[in-house]
N, C-alpha and C. Protein backbone atom coordinates (compact mmCIF):
# COMPACT_ATOMS: atom_id res chain seq x y z
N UNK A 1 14.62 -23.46 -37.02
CA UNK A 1 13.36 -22.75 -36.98
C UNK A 1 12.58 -23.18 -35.74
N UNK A 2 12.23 -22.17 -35.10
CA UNK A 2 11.44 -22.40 -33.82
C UNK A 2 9.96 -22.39 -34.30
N UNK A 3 9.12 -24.22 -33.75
CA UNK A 3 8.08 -24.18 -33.65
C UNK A 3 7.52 -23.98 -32.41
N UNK A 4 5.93 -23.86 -32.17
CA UNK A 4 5.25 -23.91 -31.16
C UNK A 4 4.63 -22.71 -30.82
N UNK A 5 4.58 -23.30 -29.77
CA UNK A 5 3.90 -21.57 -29.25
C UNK A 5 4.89 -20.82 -27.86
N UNK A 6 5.03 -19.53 -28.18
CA UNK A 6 6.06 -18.63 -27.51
C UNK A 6 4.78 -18.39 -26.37
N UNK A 7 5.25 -18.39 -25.14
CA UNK A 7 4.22 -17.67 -24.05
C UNK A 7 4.53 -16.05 -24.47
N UNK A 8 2.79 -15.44 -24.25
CA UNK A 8 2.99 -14.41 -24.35
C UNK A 8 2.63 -13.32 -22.82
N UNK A 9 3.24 -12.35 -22.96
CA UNK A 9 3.64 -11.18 -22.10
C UNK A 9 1.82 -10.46 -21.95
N UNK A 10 1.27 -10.26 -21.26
CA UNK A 10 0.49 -9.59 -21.33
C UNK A 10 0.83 -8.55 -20.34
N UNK A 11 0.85 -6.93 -20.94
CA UNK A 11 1.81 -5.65 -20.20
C UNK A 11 0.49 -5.79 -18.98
N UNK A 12 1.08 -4.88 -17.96
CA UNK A 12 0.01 -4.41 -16.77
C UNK A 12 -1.00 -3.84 -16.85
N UNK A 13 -0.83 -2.79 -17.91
CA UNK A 13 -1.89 -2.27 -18.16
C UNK A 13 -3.24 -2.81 -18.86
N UNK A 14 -2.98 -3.79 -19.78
CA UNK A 14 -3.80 -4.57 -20.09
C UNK A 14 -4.20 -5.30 -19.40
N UNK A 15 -3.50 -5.79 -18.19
CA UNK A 15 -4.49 -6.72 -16.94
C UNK A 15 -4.71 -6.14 -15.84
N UNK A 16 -4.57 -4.60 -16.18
CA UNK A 16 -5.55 -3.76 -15.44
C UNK A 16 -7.10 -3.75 -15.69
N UNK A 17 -7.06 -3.20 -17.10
CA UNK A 17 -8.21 -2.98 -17.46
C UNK A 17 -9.28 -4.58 -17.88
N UNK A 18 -8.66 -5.38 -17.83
CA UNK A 18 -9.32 -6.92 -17.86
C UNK A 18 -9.75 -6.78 -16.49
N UNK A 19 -9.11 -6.92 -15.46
CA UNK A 19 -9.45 -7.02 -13.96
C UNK A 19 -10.50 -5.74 -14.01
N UNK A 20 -11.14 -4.96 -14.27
CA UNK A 20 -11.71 -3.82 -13.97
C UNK A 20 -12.83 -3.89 -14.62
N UNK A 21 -12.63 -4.92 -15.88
CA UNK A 21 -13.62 -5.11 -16.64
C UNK A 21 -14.72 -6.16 -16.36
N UNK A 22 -13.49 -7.06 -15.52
CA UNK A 22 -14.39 -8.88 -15.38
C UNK A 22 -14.17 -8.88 -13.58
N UNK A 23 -14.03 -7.92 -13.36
CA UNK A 23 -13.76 -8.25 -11.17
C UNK A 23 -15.27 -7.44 -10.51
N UNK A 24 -16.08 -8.43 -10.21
CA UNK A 24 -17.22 -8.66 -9.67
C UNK A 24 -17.30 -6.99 -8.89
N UNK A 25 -16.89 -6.43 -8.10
CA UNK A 25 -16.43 -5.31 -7.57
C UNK A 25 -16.17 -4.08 -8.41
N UNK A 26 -15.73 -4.25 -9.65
CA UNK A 26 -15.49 -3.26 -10.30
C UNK A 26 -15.91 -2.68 -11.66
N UNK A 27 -16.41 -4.17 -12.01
CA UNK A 27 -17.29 -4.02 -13.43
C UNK A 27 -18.59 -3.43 -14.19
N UNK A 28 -19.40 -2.86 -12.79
CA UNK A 28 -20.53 -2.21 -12.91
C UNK A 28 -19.88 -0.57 -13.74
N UNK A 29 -18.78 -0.29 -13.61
CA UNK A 29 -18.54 0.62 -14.11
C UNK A 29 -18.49 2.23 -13.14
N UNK A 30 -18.63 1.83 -12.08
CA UNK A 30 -18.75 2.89 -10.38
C UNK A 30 -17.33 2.91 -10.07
N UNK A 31 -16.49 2.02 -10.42
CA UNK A 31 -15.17 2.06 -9.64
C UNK A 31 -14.93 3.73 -9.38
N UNK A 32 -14.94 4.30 -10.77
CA UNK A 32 -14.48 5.67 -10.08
C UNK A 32 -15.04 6.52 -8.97
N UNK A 33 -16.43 5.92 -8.77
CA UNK A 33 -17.02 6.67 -7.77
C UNK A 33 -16.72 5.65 -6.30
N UNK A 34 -15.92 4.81 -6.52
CA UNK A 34 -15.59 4.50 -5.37
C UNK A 34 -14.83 4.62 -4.99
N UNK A 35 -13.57 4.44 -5.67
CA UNK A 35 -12.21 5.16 -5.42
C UNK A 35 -12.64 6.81 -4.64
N UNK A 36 -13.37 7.59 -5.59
CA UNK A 36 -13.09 8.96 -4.55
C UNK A 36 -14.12 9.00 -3.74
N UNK A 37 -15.02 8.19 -2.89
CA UNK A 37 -15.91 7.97 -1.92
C UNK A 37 -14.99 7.63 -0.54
N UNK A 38 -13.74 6.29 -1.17
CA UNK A 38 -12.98 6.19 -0.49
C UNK A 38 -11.70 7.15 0.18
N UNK A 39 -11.03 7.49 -0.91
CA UNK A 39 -10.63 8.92 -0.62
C UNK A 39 -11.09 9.78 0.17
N UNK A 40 -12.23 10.25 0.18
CA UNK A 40 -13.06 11.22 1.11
C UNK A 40 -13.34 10.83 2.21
N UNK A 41 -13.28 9.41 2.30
CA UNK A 41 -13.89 8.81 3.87
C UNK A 41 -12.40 8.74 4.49
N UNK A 42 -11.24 8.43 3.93
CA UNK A 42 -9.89 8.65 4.58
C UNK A 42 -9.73 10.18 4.82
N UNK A 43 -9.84 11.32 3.89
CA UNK A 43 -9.38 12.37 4.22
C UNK A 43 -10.05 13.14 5.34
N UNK A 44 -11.58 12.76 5.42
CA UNK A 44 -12.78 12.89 6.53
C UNK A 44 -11.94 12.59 8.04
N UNK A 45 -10.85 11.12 7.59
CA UNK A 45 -11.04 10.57 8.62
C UNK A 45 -9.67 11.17 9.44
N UNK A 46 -8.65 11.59 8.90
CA UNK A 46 -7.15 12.20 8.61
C UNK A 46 -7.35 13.53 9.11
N UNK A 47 -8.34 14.22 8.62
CA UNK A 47 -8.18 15.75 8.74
C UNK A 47 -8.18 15.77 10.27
N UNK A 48 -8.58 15.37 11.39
CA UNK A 48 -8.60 15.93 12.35
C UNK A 48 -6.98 15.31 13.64
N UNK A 49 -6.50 15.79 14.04
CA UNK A 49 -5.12 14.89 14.32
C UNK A 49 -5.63 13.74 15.29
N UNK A 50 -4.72 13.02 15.06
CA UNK A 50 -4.95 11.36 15.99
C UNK A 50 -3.97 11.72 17.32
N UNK A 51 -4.17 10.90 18.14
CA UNK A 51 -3.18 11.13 19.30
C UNK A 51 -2.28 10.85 19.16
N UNK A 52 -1.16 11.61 19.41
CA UNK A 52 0.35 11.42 18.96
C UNK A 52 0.66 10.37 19.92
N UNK A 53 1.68 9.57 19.21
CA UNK A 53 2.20 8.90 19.55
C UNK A 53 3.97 8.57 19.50
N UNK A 54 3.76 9.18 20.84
CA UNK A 54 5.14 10.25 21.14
C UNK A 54 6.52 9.19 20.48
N UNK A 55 7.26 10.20 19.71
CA UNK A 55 8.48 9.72 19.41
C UNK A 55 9.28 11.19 19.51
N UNK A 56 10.48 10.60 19.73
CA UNK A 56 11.60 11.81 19.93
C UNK A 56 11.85 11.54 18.13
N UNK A 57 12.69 13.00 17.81
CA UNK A 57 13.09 13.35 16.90
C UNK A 57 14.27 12.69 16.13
N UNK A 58 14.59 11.62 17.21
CA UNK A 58 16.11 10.84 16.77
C UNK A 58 15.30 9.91 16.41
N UNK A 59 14.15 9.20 16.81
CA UNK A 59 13.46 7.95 16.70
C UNK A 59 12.62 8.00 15.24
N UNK A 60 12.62 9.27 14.75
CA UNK A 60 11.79 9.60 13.17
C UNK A 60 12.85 9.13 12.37
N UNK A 61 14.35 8.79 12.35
CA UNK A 61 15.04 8.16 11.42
C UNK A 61 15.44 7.06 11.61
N UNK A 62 14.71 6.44 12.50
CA UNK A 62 14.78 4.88 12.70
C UNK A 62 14.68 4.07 12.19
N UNK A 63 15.22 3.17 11.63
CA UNK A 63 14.49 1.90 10.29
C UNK A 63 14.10 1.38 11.53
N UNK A 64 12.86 0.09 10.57
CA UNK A 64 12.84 -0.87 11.46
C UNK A 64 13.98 -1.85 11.31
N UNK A 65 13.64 -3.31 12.14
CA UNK A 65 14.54 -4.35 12.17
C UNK A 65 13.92 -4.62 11.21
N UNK A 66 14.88 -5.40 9.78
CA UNK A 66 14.39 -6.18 9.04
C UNK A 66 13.84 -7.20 8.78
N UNK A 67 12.08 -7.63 8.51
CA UNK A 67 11.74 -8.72 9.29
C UNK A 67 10.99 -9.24 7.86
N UNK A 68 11.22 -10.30 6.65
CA UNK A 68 10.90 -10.74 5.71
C UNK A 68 9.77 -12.03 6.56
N UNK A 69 8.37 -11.49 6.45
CA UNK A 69 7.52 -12.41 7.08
C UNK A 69 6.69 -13.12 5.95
N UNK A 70 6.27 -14.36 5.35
CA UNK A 70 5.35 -14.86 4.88
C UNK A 70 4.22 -15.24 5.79
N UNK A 71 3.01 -14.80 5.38
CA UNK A 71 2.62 -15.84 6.68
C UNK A 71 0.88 -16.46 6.12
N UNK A 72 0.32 -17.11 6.16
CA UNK A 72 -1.28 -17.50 6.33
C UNK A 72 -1.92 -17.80 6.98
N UNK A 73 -2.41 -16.90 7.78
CA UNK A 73 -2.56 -16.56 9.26
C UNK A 73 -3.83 -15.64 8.81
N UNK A 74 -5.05 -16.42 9.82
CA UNK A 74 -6.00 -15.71 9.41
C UNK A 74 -6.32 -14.41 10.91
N UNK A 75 -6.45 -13.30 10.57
CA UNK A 75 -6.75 -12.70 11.41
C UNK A 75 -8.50 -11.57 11.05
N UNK A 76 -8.69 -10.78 12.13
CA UNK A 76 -9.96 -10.80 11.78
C UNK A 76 -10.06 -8.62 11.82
N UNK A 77 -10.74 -8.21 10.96
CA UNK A 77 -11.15 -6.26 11.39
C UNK A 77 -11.46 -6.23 12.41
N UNK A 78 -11.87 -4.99 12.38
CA UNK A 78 -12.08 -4.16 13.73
C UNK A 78 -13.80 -4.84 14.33
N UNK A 79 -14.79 -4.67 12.54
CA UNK A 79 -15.69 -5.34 12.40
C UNK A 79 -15.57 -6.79 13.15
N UNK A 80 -14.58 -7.49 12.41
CA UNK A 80 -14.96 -8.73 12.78
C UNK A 80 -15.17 -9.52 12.12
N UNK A 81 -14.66 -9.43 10.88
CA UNK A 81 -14.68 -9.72 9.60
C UNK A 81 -13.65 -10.83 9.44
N UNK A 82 -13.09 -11.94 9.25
CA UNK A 82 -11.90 -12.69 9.26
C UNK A 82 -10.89 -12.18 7.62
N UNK A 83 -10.27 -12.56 8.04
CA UNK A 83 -8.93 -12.15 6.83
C UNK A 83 -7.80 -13.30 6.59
N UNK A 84 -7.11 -13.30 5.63
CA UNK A 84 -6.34 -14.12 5.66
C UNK A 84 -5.31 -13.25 5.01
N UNK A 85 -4.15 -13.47 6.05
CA UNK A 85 -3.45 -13.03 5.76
C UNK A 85 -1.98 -13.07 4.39
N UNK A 86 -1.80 -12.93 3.55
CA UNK A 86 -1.14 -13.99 2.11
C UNK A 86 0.07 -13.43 2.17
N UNK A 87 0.59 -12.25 2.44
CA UNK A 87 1.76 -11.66 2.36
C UNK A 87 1.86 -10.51 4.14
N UNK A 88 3.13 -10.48 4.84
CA UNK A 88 3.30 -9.13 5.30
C UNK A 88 4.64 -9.32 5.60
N UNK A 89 5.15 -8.25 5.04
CA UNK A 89 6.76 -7.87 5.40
C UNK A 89 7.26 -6.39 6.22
N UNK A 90 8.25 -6.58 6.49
CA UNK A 90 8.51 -5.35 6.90
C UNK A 90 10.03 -4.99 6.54
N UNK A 91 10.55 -4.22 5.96
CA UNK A 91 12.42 -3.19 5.92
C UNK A 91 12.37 -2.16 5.72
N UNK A 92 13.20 -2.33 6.43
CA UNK A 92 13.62 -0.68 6.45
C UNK A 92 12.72 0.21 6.78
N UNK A 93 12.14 1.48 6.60
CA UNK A 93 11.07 2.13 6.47
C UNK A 93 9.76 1.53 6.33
N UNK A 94 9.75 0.72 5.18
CA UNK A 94 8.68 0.05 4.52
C UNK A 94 7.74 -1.11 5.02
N UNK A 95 6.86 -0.90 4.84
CA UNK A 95 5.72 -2.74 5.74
C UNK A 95 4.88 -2.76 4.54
N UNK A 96 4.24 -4.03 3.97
CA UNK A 96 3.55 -4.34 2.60
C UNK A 96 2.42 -5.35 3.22
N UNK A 97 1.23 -5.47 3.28
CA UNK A 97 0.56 -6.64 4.17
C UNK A 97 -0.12 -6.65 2.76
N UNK A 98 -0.98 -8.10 2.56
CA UNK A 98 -1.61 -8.38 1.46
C UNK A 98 -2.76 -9.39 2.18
N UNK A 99 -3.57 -9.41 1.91
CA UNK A 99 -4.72 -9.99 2.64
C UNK A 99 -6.00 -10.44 1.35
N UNK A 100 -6.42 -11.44 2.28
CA UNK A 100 -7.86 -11.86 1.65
C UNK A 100 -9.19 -11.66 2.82
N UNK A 101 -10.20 -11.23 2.01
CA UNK A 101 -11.68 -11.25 3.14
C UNK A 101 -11.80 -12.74 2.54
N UNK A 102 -12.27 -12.89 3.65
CA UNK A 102 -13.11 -14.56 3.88
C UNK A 102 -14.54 -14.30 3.28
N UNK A 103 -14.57 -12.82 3.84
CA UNK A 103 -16.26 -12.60 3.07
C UNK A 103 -16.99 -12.69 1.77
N UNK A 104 -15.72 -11.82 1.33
CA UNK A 104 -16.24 -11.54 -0.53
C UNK A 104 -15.02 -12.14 -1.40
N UNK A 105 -13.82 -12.69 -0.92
CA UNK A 105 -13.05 -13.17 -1.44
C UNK A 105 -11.98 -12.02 -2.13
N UNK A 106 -11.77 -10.83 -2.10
CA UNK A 106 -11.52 -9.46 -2.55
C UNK A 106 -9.49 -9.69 -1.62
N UNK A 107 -8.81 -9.42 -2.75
CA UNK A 107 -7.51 -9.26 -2.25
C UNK A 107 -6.62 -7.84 -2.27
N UNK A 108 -7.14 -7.24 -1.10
CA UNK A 108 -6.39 -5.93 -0.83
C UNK A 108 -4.82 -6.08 -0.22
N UNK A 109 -4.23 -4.56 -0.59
CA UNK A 109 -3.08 -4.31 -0.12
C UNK A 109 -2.60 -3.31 0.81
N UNK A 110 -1.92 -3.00 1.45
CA UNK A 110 -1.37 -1.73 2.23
C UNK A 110 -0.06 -1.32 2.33
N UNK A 111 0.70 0.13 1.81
CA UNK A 111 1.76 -0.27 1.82
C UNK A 111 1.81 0.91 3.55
N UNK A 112 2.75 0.57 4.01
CA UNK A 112 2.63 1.82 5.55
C UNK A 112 4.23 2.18 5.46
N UNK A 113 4.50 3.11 6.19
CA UNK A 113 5.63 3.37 6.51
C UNK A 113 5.92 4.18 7.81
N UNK A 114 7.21 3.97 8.25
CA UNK A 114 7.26 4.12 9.57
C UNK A 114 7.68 5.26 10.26
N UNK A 115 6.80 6.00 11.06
CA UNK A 115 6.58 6.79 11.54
C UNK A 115 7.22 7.38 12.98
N UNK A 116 8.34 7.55 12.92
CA UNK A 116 8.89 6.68 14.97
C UNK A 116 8.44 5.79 15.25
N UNK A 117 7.13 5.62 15.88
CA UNK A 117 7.07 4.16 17.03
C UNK A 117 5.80 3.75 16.02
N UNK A 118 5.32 4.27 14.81
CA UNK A 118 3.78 3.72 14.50
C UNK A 118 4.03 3.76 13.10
N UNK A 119 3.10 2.77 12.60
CA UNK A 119 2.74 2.52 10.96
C UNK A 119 2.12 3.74 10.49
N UNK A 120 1.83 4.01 9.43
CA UNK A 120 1.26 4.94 9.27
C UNK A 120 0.70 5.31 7.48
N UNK A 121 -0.16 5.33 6.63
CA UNK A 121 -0.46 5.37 5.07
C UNK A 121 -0.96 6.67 4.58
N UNK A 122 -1.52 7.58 5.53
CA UNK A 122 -2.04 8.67 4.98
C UNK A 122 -1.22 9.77 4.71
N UNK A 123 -0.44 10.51 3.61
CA UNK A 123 0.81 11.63 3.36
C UNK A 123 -0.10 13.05 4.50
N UNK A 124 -1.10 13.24 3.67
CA UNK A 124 -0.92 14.19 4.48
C UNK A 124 -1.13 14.44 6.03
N UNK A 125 -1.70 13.37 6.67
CA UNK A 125 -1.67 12.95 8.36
C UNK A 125 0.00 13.31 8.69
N UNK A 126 0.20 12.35 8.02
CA UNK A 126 1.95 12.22 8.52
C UNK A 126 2.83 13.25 8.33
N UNK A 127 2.53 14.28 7.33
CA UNK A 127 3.20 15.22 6.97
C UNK A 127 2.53 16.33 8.72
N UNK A 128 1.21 16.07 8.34
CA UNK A 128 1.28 17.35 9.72
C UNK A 128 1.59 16.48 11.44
N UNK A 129 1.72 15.29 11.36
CA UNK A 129 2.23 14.93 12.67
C UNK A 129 3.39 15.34 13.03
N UNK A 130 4.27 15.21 11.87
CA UNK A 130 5.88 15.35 12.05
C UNK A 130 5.85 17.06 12.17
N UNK A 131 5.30 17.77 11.48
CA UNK A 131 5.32 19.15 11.02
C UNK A 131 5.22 19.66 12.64
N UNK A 132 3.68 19.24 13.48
CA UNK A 132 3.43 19.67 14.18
C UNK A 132 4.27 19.61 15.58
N UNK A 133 4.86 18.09 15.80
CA UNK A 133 5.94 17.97 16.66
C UNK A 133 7.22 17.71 16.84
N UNK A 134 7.70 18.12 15.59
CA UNK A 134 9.12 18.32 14.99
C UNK A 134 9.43 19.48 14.58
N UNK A 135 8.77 19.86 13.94
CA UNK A 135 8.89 20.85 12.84
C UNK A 135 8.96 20.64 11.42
N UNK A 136 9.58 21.65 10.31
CA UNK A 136 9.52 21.33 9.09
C UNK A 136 10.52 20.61 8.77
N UNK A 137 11.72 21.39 9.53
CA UNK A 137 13.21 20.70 9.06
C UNK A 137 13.15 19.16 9.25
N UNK A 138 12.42 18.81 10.36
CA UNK A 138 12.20 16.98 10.45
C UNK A 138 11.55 16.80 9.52
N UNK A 139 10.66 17.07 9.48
CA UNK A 139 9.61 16.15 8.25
C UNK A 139 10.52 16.01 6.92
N UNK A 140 11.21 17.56 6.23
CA UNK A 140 12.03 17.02 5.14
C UNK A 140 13.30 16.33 5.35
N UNK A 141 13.53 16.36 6.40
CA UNK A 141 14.69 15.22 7.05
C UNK A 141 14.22 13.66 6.92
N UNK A 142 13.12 13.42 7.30
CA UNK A 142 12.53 12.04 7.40
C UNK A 142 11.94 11.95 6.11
N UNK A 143 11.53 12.92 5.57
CA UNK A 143 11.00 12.36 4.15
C UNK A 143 12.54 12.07 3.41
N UNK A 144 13.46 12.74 3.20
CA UNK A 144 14.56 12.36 2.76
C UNK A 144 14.78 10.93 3.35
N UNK A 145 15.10 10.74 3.94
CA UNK A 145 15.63 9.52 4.79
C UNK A 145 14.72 8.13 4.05
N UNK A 146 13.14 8.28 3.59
CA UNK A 146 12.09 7.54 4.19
C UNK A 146 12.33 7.30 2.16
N UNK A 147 12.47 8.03 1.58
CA UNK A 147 12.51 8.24 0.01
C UNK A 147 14.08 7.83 -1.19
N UNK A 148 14.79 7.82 0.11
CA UNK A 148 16.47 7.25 0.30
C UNK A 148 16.39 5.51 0.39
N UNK A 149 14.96 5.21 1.02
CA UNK A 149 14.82 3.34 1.39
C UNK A 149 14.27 3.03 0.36
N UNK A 150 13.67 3.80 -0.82
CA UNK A 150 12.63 2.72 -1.69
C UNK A 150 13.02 1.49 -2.14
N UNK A 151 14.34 1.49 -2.33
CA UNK A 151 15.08 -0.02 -2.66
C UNK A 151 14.31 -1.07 -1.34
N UNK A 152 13.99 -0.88 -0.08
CA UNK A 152 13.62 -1.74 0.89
C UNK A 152 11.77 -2.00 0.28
N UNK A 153 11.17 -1.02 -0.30
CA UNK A 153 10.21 -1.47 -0.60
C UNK A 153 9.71 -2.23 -2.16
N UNK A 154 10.54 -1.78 -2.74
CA UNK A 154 11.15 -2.81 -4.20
C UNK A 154 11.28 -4.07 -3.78
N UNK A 155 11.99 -4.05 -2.54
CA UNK A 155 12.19 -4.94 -2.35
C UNK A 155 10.66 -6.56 -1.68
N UNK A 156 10.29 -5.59 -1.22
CA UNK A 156 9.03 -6.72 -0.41
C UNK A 156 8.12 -6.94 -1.49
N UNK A 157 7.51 -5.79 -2.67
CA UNK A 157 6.80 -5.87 -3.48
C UNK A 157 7.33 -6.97 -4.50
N UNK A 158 8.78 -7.18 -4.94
CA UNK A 158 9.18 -8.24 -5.73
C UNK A 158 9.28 -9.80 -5.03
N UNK A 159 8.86 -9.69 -3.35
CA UNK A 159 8.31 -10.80 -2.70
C UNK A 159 7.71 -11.33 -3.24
N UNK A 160 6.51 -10.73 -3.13
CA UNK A 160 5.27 -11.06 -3.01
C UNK A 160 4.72 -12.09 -3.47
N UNK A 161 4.13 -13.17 -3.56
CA UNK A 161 3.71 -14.20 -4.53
C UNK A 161 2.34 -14.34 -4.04
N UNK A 162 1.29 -14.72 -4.83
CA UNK A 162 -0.06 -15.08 -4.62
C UNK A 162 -0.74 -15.54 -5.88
N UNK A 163 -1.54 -16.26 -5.82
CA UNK A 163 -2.32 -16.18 -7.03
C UNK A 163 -3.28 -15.61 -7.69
N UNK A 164 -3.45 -14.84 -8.14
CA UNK A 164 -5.01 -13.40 -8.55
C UNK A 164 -3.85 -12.87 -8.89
N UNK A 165 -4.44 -11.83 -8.22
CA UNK A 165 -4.30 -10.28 -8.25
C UNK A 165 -4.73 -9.48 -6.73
N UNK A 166 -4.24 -8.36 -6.27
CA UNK A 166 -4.89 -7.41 -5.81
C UNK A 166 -4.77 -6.09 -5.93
N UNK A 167 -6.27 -5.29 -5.46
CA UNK A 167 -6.16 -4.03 -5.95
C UNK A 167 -6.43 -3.41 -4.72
N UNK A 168 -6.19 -1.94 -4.41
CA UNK A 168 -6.32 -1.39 -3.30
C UNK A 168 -6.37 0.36 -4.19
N UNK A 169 -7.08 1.24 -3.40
CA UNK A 169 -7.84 2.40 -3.61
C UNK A 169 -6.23 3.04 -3.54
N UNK A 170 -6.03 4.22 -4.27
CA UNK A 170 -4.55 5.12 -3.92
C UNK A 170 -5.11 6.06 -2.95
N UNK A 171 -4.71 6.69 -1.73
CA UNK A 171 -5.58 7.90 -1.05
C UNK A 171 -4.83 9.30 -1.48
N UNK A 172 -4.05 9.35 -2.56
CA UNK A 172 -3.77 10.53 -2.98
C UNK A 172 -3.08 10.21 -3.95
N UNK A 173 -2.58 11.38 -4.46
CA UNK A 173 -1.72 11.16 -6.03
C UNK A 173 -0.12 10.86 -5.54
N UNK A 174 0.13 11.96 -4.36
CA UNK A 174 1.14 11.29 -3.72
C UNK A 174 1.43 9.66 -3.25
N UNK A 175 0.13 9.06 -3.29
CA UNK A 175 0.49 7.76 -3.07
C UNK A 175 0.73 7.01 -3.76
N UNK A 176 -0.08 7.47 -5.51
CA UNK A 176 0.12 6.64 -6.97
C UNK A 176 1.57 6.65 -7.88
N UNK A 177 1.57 8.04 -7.20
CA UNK A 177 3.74 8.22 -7.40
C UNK A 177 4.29 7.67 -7.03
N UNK A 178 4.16 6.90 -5.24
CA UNK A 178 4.71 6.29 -4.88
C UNK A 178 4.88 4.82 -5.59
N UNK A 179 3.81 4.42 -5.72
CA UNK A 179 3.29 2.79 -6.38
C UNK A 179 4.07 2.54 -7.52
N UNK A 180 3.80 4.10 -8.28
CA UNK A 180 4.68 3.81 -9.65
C UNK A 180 6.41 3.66 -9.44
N UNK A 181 6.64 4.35 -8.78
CA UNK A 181 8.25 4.26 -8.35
C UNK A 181 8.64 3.16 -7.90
N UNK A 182 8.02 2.20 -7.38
CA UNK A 182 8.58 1.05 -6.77
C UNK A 182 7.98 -0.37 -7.58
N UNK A 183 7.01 0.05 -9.05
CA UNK A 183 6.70 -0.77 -9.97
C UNK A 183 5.39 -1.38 -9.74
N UNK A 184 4.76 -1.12 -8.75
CA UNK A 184 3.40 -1.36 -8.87
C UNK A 184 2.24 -0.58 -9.67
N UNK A 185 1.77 -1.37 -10.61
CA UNK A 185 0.63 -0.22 -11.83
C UNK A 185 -0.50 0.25 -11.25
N UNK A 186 -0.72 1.06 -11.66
CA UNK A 186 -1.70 2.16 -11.23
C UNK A 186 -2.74 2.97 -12.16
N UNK A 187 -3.65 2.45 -12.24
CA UNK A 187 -4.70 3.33 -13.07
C UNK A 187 -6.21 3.78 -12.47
N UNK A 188 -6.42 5.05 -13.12
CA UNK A 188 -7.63 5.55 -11.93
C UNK A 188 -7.91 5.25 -11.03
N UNK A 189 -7.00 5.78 -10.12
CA UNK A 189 -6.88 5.91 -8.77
C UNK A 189 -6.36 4.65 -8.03
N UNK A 190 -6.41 3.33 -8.33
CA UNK A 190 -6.20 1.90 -8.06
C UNK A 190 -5.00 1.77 -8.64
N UNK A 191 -4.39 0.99 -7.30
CA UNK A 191 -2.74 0.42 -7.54
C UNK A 191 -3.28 -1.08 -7.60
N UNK A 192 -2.47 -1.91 -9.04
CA UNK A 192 -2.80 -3.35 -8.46
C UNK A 192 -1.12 -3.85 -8.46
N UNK A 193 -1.33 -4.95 -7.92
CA UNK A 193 -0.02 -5.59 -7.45
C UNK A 193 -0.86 -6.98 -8.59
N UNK A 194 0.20 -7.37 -9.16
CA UNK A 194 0.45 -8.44 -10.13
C UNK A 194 1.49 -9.17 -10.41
N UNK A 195 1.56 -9.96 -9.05
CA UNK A 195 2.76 -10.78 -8.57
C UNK A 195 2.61 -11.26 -9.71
């Protein structure tokens, strides 16, 4: 007969809604109005095209070199803000960076994927970059190709180690499909990673 005490499992979803309930950031009960504030300030920012950044059509099925980076390395925004860096990897298609602000102590994520020569997170940016200087047949060529690697991003996400938690805004539903497919939970609108 087994005494003691069994550790117990607490599912994701339940330390979703704990984190949402007790995370200084999210507990006022606004999250949802921030999530789609955020949303809108990306799609604001997306809708108009960025300067291409020329790749030939052979270079859109490029992996990268596979580069498994840990690092804690503080680097700083555009602001000026310092960061620390807790996780960034890169395979195949896939790059995962995980970061801390020095400011508010808040642990965001990013997942990007690779674009010919550039990172890139927003679906529908990327859908009309490729669209516009490829055509269609590339884009469903590279989305095939890019949806063929998720094993490379399974892969960095089962990296990951930190202590918390972090959460990061989804900028579309296409992106919360993504999260879910590669096992990161996702509820109203927020993917958290729960190394």
């Amino acid at each position: 007969m087994n005494k003691g005490f069994q550790p117990t499992r607490i599912s994701p979803d339940s330390r979703a809604r704990s984190i949402i309930k007790n995370d200084y950031f999210l507990k006022d009960g606004q999250f949802l109005d921030k999530v789609n504030s955020q949303r809108s300030l990306w799609t604001w920012q997306h809708s108009s095209p960025e300067p291409y950044s020329a790749c030939s059509r052979d270079e859109l099925f490029l992996p990268c070199e596979d580069r498994d980076i840990v690092s804690f390395d503080q680097e700083t925004t555009p602001s000026g803000k310092p960061l620390h860096t807790l996780f960034k990897g890169t395979k195949g298609f896939w790059k995962l960076n995980v970061v801390r602000s020095s400011v508010n102590d808040l642990t965001d994520f990013t997942i990007s994927v690779l674009v010919g020569n550039k990172w890139r997170f927003y679906p529908a940016a990327i859908k009309r970059e490729i669209v516009e200087h490829h055509g269609m047949d590339a884009y469903i060529q590279w989305r095939s190709y890019v949806l063929s690697d998720l094993d490379s991003l399974r892969f960095l996400v089962g990296k990951v180690q930190f202590d918390g938690y972090a959460y990061s805004v989804t900028c579309c539903e296409s992106s919360e499909r993504l999260c879910k497919h590669v096992g990161i939970h996702v509820q109203n609108g927020l993917a958290f990673l729960l190394p």
